[in-house]
N, C-alpha and C. Protein backbone atom coordinates (compact mmCIF):
# COMPACT_ATOMS: atom_id res chain seq x y z
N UNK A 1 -1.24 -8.55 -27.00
CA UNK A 1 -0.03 -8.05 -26.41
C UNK A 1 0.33 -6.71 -27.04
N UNK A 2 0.58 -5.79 -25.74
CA UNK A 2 1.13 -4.24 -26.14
C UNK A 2 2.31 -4.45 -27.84
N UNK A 3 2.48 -3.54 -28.55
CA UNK A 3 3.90 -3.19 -29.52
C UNK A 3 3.93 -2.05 -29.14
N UNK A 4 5.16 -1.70 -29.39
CA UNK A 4 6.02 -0.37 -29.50
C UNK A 4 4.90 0.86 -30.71
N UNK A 5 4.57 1.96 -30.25
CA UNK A 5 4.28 3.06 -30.78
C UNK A 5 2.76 2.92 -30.09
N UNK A 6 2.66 1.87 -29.25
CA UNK A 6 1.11 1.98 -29.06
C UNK A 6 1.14 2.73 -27.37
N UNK A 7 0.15 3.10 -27.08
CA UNK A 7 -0.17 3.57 -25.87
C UNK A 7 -0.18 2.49 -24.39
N UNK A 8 0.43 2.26 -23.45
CA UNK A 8 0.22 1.61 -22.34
C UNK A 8 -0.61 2.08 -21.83
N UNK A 9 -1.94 1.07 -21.41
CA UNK A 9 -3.48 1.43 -20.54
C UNK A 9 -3.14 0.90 -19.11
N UNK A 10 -1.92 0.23 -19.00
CA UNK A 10 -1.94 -0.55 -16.98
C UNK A 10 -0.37 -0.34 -16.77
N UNK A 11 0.18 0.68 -15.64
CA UNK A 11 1.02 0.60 -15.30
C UNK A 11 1.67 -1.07 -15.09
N UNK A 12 3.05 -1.19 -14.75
CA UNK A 12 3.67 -2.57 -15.00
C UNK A 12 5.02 -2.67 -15.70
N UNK A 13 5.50 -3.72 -15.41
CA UNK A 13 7.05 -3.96 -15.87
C UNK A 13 6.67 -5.23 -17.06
N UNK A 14 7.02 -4.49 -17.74
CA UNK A 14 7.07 -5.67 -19.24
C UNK A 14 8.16 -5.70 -19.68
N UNK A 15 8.01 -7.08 -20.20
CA UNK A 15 9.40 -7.86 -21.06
C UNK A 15 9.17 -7.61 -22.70
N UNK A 16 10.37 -7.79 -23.32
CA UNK A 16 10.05 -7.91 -24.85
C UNK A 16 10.26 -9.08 -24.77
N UNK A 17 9.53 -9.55 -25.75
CA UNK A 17 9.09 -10.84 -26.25
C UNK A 17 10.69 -11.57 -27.26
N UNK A 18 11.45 -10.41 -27.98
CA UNK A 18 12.32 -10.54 -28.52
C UNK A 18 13.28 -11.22 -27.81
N UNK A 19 14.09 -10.21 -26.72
CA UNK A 19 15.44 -10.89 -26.35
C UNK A 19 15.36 -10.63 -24.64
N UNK A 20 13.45 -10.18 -24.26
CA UNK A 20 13.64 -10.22 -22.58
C UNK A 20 13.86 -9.29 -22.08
N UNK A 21 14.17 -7.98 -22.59
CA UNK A 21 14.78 -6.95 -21.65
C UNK A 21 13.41 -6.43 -21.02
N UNK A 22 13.62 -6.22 -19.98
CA UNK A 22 12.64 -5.89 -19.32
C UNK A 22 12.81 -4.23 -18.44
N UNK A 23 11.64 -3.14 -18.56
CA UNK A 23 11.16 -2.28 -18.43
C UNK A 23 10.10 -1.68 -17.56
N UNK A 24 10.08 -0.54 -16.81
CA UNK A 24 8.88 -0.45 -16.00
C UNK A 24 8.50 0.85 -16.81
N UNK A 25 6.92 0.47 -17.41
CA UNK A 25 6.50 1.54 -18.55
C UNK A 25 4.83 2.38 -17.66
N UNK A 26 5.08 3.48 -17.41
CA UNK A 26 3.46 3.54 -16.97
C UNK A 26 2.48 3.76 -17.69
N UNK A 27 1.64 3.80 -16.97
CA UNK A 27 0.17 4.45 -17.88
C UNK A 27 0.19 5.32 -18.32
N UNK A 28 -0.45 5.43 -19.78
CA UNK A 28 -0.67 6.87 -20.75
C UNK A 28 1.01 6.62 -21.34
N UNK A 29 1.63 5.92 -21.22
CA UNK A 29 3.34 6.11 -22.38
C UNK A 29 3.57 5.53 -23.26
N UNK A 30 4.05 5.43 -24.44
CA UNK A 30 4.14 4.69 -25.57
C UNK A 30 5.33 4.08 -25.34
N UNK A 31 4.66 2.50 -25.52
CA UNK A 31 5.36 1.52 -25.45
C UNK A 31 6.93 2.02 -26.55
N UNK A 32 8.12 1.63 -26.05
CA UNK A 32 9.00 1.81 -27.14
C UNK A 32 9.70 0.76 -27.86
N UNK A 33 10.34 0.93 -28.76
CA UNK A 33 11.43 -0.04 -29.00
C UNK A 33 12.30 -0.79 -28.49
N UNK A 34 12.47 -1.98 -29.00
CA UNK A 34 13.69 -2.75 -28.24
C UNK A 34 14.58 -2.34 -28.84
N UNK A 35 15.68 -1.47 -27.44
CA UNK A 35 17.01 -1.41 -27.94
C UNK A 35 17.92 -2.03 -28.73
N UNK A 36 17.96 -3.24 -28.99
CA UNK A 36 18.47 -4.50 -29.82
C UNK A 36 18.17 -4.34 -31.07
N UNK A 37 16.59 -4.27 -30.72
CA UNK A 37 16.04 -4.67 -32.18
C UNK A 37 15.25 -3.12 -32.80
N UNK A 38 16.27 -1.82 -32.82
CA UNK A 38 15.28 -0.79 -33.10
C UNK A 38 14.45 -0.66 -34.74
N UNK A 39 14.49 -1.34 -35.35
CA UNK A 39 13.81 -1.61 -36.86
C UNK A 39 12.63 -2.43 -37.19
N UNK A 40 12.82 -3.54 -35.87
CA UNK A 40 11.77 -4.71 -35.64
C UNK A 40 10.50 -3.94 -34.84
N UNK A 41 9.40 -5.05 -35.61
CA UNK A 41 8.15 -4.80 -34.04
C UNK A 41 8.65 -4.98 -33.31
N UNK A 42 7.85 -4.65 -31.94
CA UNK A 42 8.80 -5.34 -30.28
C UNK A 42 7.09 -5.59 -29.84
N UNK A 43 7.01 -6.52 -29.54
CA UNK A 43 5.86 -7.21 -28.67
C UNK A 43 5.96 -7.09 -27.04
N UNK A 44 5.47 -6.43 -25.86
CA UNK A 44 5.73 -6.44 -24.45
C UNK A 44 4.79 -6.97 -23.93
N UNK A 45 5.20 -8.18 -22.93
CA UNK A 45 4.16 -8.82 -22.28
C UNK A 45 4.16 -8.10 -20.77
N UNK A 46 3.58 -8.28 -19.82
CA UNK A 46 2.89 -7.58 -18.40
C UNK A 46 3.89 -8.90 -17.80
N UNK A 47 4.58 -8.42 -17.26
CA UNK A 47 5.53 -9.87 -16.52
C UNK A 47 5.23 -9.26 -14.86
N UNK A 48 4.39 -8.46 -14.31
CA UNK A 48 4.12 -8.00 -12.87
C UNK A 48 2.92 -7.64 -12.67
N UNK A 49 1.91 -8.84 -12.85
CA UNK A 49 0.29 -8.82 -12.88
C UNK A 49 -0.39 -8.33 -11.58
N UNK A 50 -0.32 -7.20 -10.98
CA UNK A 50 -0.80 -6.99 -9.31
C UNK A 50 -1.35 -6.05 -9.50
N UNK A 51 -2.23 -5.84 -8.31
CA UNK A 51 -3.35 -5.01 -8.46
C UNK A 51 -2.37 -3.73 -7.19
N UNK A 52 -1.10 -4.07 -6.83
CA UNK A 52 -0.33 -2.65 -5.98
C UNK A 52 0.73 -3.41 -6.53
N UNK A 53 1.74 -2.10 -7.28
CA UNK A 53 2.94 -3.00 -6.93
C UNK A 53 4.02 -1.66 -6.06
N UNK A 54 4.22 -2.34 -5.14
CA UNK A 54 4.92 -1.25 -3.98
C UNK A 54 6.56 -0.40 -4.28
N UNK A 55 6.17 0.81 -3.75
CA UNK A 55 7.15 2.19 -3.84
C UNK A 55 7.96 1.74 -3.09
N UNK A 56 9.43 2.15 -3.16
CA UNK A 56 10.40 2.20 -2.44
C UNK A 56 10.34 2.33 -0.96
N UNK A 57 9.52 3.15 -0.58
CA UNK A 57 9.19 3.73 0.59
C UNK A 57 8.65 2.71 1.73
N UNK A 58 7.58 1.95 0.85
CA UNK A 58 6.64 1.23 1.17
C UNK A 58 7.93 -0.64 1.65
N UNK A 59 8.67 -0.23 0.63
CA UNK A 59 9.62 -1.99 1.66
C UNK A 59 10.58 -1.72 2.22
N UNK A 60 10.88 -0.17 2.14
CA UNK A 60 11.86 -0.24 3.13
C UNK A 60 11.34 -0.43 4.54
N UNK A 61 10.37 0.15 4.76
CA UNK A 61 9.48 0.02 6.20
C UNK A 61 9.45 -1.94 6.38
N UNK A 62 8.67 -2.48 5.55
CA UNK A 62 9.14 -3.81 6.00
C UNK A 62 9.97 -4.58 5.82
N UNK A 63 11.34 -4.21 5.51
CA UNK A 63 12.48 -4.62 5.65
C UNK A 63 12.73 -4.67 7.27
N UNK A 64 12.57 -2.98 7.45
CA UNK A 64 13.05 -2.78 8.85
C UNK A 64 12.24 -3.27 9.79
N UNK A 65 10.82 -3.65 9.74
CA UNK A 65 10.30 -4.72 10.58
C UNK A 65 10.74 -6.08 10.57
N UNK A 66 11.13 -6.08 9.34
CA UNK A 66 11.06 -8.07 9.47
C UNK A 66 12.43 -7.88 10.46
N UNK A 67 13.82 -6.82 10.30
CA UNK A 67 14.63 -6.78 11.23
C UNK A 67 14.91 -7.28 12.72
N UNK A 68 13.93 -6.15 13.05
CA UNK A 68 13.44 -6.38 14.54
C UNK A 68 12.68 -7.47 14.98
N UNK A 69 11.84 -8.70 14.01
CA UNK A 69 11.55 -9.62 14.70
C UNK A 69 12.36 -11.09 14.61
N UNK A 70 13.26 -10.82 13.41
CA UNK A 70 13.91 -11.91 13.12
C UNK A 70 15.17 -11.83 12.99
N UNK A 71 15.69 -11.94 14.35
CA UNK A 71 17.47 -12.04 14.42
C UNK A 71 18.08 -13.10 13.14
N UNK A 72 19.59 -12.92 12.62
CA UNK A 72 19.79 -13.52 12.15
C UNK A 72 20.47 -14.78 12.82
N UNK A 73 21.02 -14.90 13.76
CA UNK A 73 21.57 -15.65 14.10
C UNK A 73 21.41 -15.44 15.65
């Protein structure tokens, strides 16, 4: 598991292991500190294991499809 000062190799949203706060860190950035705990190691686990994880852009489009096929009421 990633610590703080080391390099992130896989884009992804990781948690600290400490108290949970969770982060979206990319590739090539050094993992940082937990705000909480800035003196402690901080351990970050990969809590969004996917091989795409989709842009803004990308759900708003199927938002607005699922719209049009599924009335709410």
């Amino acid at each position: 598991m990633p610590r703080n000062g080391e390099i992130n190799q896989v884009f992804g949203v990781y948690k600290s292991l400490c108290c949970g706060a969770e982060i979206v860190i990319p590739e090539n950035v050094t993992f940082p500190n937990c705000g909480l705990h800035v003196n402690l190691p901080t351990e970050w686990k990969n809590i969004a294991k996917a091989e795409h994880i989709p842009q803004v852009n990308e759900l708003i489009g199927k938002k607005e499809n699922s719209r049009k096929g599924n009335p709410a009421a």
